[in-house]
PDB file of N, CA and C in Angstrom:
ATOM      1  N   UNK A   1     -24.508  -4.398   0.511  1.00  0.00           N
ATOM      2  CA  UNK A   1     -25.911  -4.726   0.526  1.00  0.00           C
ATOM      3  C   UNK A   1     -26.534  -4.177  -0.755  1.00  0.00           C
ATOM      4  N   UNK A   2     -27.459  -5.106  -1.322  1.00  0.00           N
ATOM      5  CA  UNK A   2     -27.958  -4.556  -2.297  1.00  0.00           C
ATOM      6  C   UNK A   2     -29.718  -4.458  -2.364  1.00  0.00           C
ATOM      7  N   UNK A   3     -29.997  -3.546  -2.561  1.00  0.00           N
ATOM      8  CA  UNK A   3     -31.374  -2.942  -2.124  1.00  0.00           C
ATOM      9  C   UNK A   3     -32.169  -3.511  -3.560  1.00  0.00           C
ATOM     10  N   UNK A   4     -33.881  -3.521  -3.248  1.00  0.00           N
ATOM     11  CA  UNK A   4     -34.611  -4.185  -4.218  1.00  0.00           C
ATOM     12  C   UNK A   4     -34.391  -3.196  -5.615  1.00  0.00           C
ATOM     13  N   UNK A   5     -33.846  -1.889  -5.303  1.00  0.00           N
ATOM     14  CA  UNK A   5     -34.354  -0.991  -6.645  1.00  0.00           C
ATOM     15  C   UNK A   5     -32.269  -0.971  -7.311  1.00  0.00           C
ATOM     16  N   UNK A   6     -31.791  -2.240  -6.592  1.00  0.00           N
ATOM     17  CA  UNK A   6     -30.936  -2.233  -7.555  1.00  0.00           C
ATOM     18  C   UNK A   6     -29.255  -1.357  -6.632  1.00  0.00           C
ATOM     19  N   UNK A   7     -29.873  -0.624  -6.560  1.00  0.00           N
ATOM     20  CA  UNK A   7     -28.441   0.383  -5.580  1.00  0.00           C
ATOM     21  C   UNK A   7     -27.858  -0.566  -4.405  1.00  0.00           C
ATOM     22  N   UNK A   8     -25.978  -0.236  -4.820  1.00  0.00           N
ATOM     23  CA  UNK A   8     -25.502  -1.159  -3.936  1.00  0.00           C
ATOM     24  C   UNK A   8     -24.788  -0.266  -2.307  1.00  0.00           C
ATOM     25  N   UNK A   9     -24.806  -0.681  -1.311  1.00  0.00           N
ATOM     26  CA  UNK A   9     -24.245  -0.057   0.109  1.00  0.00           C
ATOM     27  C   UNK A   9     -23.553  -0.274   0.327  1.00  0.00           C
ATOM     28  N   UNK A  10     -22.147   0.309   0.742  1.00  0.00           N
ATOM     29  CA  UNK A  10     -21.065  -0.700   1.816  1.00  0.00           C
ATOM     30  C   UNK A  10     -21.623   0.159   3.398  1.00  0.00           C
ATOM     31  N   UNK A  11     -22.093  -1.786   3.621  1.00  0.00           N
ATOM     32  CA  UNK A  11     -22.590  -0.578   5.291  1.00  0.00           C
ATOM     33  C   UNK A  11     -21.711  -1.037   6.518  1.00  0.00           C
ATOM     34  N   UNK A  12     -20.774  -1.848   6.994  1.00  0.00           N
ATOM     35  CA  UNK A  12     -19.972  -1.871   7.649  1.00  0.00           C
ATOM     36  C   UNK A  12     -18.570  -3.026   7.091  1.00  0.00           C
ATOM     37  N   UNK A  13     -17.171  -2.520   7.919  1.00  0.00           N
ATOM     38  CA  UNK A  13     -15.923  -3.374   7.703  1.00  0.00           C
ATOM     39  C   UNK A  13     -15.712  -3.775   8.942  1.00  0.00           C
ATOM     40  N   UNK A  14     -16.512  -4.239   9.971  1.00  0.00           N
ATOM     41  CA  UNK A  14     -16.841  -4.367  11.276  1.00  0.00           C
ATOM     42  C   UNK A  14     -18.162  -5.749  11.455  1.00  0.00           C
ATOM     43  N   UNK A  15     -17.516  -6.441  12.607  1.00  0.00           N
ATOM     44  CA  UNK A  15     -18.517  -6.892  12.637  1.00  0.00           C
ATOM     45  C   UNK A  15     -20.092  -6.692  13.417  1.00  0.00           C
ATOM     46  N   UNK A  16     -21.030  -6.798  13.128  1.00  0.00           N
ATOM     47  CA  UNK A  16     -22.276  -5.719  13.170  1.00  0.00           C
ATOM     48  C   UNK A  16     -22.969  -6.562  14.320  1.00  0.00           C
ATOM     49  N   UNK A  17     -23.666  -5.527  15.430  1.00  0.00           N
ATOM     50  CA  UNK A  17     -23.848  -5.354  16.653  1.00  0.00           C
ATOM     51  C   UNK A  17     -25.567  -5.286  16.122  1.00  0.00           C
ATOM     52  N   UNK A  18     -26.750  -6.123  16.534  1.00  0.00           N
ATOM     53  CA  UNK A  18     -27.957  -6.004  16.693  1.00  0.00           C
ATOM     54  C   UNK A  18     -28.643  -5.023  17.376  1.00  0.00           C
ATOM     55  N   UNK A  19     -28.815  -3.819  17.517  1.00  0.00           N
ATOM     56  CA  UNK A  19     -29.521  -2.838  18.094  1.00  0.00           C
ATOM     57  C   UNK A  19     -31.210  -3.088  18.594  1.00  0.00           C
ATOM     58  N   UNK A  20     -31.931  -3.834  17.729  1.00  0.00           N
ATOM     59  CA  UNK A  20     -33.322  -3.995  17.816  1.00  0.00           C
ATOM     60  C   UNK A  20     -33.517  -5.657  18.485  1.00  0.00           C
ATOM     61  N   UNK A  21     -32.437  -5.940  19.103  1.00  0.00           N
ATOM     62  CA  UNK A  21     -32.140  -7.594  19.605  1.00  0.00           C
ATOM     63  C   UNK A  21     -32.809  -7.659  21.014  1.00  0.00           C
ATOM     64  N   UNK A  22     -32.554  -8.622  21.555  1.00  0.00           N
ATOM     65  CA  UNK A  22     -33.545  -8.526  22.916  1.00  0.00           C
ATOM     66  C   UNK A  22     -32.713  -8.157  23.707  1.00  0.00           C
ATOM     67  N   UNK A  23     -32.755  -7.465  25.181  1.00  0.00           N
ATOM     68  CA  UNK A  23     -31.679  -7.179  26.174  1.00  0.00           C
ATOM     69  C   UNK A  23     -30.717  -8.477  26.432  1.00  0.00           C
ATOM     70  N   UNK A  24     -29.514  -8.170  26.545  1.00  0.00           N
ATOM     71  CA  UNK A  24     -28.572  -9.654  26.664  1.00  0.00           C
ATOM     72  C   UNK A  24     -28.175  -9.768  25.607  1.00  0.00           C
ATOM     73  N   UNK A  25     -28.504  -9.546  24.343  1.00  0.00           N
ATOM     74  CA  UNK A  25     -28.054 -10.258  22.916  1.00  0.00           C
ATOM     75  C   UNK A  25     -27.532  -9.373  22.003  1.00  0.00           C
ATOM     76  N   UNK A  26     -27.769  -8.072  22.524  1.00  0.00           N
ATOM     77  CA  UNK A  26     -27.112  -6.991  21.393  1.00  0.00           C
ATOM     78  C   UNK A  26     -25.426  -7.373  21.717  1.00  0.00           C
ATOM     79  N   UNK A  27     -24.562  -7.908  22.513  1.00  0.00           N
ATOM     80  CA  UNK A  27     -23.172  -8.200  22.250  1.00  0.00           C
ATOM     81  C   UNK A  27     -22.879  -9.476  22.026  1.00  0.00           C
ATOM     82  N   UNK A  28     -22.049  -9.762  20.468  1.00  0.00           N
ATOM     83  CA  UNK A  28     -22.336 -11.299  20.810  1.00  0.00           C
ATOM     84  C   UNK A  28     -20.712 -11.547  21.065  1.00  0.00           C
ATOM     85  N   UNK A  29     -20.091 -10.661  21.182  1.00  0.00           N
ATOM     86  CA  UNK A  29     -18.291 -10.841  21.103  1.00  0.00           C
ATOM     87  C   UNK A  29     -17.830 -10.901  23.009  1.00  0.00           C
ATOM     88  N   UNK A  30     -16.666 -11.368  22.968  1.00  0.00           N
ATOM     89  CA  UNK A  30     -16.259 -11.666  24.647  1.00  0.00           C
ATOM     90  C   UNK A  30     -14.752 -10.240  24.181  1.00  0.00           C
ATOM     91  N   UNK A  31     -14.880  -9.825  25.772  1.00  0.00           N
ATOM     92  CA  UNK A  31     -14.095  -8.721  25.714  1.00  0.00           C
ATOM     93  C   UNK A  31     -12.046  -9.279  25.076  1.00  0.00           C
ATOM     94  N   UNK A  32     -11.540  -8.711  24.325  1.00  0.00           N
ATOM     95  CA  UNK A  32     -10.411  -8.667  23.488  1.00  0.00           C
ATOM     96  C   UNK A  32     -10.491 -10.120  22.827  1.00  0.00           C
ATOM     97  N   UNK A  33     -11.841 -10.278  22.318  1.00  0.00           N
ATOM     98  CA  UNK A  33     -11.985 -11.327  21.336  1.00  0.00           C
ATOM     99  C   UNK A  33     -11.392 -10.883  19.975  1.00  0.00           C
ATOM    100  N   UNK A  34     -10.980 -11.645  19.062  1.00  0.00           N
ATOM    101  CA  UNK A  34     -10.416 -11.044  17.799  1.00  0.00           C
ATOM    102  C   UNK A  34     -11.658 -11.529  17.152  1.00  0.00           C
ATOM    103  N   UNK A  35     -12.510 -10.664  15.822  1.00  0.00           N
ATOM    104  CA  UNK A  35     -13.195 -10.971  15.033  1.00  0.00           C
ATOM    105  C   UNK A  35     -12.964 -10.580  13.851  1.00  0.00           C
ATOM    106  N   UNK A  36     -13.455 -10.667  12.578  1.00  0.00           N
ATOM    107  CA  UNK A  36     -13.037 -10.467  11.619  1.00  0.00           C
ATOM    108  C   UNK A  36     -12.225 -10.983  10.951  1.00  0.00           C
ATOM    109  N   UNK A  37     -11.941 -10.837   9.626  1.00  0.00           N
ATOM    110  CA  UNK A  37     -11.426 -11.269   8.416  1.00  0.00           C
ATOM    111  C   UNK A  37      -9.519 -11.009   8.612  1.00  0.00           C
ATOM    112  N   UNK A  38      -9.103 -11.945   8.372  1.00  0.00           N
ATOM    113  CA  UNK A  38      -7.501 -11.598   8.723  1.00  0.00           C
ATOM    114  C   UNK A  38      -7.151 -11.099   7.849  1.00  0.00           C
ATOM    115  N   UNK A  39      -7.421 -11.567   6.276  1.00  0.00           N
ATOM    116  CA  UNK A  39      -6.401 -10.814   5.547  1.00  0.00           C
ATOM    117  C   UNK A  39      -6.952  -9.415   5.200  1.00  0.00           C
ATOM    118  N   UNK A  40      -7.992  -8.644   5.884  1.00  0.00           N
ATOM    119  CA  UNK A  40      -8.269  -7.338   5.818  1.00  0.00           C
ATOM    120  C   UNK A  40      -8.185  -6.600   7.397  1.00  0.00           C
ATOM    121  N   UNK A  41      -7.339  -7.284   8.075  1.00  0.00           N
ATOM    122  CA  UNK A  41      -6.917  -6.565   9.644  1.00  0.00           C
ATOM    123  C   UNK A  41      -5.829  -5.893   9.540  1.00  0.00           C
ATOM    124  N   UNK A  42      -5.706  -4.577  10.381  1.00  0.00           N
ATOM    125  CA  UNK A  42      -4.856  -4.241  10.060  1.00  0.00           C
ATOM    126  C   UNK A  42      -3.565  -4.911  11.137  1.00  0.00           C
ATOM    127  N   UNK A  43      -2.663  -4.474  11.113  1.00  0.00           N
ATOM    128  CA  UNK A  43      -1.346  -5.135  12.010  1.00  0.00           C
ATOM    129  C   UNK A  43      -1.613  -4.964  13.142  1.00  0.00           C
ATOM    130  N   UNK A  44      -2.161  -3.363  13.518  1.00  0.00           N
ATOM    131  CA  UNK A  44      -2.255  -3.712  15.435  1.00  0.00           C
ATOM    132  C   UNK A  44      -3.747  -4.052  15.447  1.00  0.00           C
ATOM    133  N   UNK A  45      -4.737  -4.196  14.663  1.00  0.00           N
ATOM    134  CA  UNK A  45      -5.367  -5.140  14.559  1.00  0.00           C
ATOM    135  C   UNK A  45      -5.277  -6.758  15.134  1.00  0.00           C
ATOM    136  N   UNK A  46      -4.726  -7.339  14.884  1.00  0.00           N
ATOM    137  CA  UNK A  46      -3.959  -8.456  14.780  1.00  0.00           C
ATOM    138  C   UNK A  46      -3.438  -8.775  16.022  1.00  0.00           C
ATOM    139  N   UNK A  47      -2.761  -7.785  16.226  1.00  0.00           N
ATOM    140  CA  UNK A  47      -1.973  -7.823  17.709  1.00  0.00           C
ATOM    141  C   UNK A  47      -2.880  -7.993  18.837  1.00  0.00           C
ATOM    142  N   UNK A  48      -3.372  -6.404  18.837  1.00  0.00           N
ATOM    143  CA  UNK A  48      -4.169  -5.839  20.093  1.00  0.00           C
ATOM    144  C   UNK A  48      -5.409  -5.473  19.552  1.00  0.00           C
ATOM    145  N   UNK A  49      -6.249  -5.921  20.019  1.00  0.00           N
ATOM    146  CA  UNK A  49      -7.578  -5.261  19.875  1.00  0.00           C
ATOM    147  C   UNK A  49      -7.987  -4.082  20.306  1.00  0.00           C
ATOM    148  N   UNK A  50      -7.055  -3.177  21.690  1.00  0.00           N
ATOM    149  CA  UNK A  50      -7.253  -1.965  22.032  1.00  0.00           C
ATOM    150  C   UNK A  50      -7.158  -1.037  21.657  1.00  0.00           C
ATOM    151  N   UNK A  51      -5.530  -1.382  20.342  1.00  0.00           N
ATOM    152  CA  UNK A  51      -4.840  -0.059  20.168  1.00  0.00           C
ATOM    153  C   UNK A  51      -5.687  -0.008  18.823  1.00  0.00           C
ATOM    154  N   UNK A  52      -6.720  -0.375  18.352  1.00  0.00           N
ATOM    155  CA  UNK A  52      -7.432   0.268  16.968  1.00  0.00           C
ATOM    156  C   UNK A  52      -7.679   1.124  17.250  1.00  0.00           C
ATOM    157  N   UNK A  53      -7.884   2.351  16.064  1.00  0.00           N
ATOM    158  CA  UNK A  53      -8.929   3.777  15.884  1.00  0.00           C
ATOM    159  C   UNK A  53      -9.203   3.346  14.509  1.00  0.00           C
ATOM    160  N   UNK A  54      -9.634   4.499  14.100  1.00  0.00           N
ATOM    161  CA  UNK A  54     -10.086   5.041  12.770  1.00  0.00           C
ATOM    162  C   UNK A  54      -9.263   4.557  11.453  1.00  0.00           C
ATOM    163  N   UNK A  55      -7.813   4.887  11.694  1.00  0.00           N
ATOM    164  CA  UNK A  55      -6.855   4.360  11.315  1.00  0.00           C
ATOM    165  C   UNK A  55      -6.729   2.535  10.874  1.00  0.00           C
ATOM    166  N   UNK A  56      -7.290   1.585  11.639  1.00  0.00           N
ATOM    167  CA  UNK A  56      -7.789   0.437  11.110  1.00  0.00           C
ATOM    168  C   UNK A  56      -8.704   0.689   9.944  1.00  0.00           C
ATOM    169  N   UNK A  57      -9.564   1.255   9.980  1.00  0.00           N
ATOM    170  CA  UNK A  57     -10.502   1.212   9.245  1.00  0.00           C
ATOM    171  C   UNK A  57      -9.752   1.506   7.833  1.00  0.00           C
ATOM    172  N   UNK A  58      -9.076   2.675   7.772  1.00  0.00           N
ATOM    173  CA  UNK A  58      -8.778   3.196   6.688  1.00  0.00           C
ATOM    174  C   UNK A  58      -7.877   1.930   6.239  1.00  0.00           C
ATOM    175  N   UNK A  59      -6.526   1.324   7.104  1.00  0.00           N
ATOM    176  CA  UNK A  59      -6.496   0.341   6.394  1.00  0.00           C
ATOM    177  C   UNK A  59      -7.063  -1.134   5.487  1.00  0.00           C
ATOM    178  N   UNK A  60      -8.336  -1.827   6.505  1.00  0.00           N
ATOM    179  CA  UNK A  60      -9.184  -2.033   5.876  1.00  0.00           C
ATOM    180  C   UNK A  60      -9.671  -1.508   4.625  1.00  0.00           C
ATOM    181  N   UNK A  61      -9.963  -0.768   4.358  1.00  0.00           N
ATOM    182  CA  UNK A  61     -10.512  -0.101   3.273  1.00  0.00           C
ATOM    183  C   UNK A  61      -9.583   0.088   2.010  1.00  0.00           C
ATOM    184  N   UNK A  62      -8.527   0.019   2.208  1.00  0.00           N
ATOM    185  CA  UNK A  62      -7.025   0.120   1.924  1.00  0.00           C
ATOM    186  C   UNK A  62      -7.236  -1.234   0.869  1.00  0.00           C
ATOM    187  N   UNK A  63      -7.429  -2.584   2.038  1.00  0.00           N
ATOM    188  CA  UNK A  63      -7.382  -3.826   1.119  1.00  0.00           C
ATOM    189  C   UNK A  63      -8.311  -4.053   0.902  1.00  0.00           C
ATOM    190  N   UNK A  64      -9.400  -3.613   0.559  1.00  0.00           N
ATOM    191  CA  UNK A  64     -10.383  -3.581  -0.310  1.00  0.00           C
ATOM    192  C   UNK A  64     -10.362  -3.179  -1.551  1.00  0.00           C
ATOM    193  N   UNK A  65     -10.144  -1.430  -1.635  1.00  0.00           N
ATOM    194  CA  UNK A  65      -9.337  -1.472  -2.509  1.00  0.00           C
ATOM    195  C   UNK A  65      -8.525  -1.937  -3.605  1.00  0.00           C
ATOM    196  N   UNK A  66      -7.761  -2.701  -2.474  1.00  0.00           N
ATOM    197  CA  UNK A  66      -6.192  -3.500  -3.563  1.00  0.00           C
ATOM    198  C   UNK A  66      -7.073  -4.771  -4.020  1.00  0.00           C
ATOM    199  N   UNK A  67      -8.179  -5.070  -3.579  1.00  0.00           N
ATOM    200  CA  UNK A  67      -8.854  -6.510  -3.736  1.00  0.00           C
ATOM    201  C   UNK A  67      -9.713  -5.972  -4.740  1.00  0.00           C
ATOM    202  N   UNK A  68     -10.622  -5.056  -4.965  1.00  0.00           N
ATOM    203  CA  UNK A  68     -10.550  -4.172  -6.200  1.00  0.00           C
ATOM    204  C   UNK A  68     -10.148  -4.117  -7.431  1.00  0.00           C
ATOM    205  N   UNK A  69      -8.657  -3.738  -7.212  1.00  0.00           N
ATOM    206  CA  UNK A  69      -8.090  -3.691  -8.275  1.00  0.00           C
ATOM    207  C   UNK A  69      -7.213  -4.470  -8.735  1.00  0.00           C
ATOM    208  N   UNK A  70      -6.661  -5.790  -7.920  1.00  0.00           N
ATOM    209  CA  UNK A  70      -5.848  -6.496  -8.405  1.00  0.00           C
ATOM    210  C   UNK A  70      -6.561  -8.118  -8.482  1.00  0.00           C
ATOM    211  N   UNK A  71      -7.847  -8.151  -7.631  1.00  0.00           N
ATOM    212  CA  UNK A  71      -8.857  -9.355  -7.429  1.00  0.00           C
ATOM    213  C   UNK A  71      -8.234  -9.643  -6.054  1.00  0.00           C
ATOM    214  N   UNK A  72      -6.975  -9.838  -5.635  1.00  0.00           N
ATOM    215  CA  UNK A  72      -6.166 -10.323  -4.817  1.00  0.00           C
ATOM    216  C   UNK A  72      -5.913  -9.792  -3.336  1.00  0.00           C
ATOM    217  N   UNK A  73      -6.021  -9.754  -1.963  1.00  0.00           N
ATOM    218  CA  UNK A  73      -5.781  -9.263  -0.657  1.00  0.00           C
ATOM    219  C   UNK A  73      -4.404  -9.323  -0.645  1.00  0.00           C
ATOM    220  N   UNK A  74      -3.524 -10.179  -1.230  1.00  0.00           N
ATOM    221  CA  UNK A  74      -2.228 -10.449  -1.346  1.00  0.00           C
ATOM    222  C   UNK A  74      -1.285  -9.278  -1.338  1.00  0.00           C
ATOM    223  N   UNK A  75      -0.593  -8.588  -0.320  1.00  0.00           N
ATOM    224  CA  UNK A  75       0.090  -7.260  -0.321  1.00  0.00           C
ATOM    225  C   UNK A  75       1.678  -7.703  -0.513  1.00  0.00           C
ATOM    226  N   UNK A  76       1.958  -8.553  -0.633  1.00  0.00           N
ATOM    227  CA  UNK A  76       3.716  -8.930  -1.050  1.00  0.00           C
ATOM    228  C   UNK A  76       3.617  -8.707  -2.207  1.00  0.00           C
ATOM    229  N   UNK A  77       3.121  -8.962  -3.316  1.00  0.00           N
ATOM    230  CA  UNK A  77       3.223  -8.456  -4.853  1.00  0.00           C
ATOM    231  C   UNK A  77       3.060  -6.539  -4.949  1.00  0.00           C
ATOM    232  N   UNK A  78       2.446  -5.794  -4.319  1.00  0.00           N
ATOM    233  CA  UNK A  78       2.004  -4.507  -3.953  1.00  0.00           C
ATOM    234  C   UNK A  78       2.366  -3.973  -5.468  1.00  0.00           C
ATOM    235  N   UNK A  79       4.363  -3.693  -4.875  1.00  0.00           N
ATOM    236  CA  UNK A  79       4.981  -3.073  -6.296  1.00  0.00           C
ATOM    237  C   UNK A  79       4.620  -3.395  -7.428  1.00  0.00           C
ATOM    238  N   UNK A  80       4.856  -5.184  -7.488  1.00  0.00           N
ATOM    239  CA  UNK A  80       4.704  -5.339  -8.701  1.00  0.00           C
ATOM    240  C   UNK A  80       3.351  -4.973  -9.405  1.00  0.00           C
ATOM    241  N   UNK A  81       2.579  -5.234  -8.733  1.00  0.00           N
ATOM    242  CA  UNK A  81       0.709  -4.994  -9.317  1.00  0.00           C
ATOM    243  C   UNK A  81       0.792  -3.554  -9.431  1.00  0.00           C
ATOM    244  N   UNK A  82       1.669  -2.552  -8.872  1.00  0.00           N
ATOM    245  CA  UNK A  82       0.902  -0.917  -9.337  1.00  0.00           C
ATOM    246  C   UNK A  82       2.253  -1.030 -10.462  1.00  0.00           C
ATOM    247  N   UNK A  83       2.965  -1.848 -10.824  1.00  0.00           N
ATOM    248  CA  UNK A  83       3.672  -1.222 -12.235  1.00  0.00           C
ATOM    249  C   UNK A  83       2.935  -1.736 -13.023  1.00  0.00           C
ATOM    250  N   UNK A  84       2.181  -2.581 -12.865  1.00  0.00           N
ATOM    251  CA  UNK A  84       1.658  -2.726 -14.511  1.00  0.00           C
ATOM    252  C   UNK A  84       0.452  -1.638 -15.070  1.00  0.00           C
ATOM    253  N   UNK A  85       0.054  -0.940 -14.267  1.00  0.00           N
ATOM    254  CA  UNK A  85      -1.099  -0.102 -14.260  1.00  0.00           C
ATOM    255  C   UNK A  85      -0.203   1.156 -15.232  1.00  0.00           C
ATOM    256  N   UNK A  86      -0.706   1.418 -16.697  1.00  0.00           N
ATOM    257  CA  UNK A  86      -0.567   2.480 -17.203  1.00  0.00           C
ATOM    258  C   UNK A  86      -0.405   3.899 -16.598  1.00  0.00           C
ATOM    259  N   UNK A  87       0.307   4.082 -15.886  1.00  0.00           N
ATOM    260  CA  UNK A  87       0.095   5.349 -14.868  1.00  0.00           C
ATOM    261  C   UNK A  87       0.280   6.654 -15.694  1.00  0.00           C
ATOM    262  N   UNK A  88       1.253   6.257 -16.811  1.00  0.00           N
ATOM    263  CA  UNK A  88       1.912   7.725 -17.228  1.00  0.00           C
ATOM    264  C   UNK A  88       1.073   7.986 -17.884  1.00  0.00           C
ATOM    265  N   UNK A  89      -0.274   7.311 -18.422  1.00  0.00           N
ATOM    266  CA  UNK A  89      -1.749   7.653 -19.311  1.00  0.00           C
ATOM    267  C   UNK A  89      -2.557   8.322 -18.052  1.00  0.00           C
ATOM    268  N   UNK A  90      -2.603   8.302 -16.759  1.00  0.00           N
ATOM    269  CA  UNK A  90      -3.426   8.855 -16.095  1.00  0.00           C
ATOM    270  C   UNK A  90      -2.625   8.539 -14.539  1.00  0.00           C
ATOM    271  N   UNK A  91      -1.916  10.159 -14.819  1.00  0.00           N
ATOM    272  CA  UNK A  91      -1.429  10.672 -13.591  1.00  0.00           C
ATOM    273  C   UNK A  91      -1.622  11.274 -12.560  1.00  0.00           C
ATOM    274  N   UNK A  92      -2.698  11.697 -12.724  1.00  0.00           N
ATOM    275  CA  UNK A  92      -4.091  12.026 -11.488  1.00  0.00           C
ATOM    276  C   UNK A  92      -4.317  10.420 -10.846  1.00  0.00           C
ATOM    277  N   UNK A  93      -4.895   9.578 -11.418  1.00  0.00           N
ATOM    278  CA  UNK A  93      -5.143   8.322 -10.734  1.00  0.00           C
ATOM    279  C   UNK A  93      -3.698   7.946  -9.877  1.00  0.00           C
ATOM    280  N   UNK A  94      -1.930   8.120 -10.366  1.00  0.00           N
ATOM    281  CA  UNK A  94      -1.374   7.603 -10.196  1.00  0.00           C
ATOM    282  C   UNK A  94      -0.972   8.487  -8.954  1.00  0.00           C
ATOM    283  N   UNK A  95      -0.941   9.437  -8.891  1.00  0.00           N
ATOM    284  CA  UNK A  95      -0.997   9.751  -7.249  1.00  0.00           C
ATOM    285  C   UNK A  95      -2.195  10.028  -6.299  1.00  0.00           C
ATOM    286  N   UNK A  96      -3.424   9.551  -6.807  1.00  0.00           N
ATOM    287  CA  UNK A  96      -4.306   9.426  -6.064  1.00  0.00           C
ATOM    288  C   UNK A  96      -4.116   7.596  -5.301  1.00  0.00           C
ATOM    289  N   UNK A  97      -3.730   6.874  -6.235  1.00  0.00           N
ATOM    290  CA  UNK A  97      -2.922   5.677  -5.829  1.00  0.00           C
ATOM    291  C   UNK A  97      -2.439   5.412  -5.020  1.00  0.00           C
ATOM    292  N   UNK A  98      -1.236   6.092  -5.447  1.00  0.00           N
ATOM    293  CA  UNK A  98       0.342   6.085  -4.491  1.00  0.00           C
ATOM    294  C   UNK A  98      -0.522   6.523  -2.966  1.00  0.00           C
ATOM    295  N   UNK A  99      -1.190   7.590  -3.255  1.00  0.00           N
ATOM    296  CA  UNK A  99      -1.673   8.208  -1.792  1.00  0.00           C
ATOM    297  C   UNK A  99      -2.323   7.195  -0.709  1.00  0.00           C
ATOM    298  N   UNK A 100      -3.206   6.357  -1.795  1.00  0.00           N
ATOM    299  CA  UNK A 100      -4.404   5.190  -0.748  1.00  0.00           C
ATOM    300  C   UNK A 100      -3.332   4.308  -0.267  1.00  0.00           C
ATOM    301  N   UNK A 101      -2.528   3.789  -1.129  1.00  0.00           N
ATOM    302  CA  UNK A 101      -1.771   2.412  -0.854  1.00  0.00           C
ATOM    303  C   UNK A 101      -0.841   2.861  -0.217  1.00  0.00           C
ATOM    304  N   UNK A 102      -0.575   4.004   0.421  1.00  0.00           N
ATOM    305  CA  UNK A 102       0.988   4.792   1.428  1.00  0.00           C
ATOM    306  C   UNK A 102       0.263   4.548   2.628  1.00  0.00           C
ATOM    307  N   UNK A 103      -1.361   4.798   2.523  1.00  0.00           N
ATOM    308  CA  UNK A 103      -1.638   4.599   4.294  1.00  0.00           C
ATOM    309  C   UNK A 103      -1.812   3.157   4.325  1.00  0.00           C
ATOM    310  N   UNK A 104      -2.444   3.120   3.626  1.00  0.00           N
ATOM    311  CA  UNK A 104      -3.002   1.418   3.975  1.00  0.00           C
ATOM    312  C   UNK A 104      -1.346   0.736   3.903  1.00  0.00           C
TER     313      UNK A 104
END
């Protein structure tokens, strides 16, 4: 979201629930409905809608990330896209890297 004075938000990787809606309308999803974006779900995402935690999220965030830095959601290239990245010029980034893209 981007606000009038310019500053940008990430305010949810979820899809967003109306709080100020009329009674009846704050849920608009049916129980173990799948919503959301596939190529940013994570696997038991995908599967089961129960077994998410926190842990989705981080993957989410994961391919954001990689969509970030490579333009692409595409995770079969993975390897190839972190070799081209100059790592041995900045080896702080390169295991701050390795670290995001090990969970996700």
């Amino acid at each position: 979201m981007v606000l009038n004075n310019g500053h940008c938000y990430l305010l949810d990787f979820s899809i967003g629930v109306s709080l100020n809606a009329d009674p009846g309308l704050t849920r608009t999803t049916i129980v173990g409905e799948h919503l959301g974006s596939i190529n940013y779900m994570s696997p038991e995402q995908s599967r089961d809608m129960t077994s998410m935690d926190a842990r989705s999220d981080i993957y989410s965030l994961g391919i954001v990330l990689l969509e970030l830095l490579t333009g692409s959601t595409d995770k079969s290239n993975l390897s190839v896209v972190l070799g081209k990245f100059p790592v041995n010029k900045m080896p702080r980034f390169a295991m701050v890297a390795s670290r995001i893209f090990q969970r996700a």
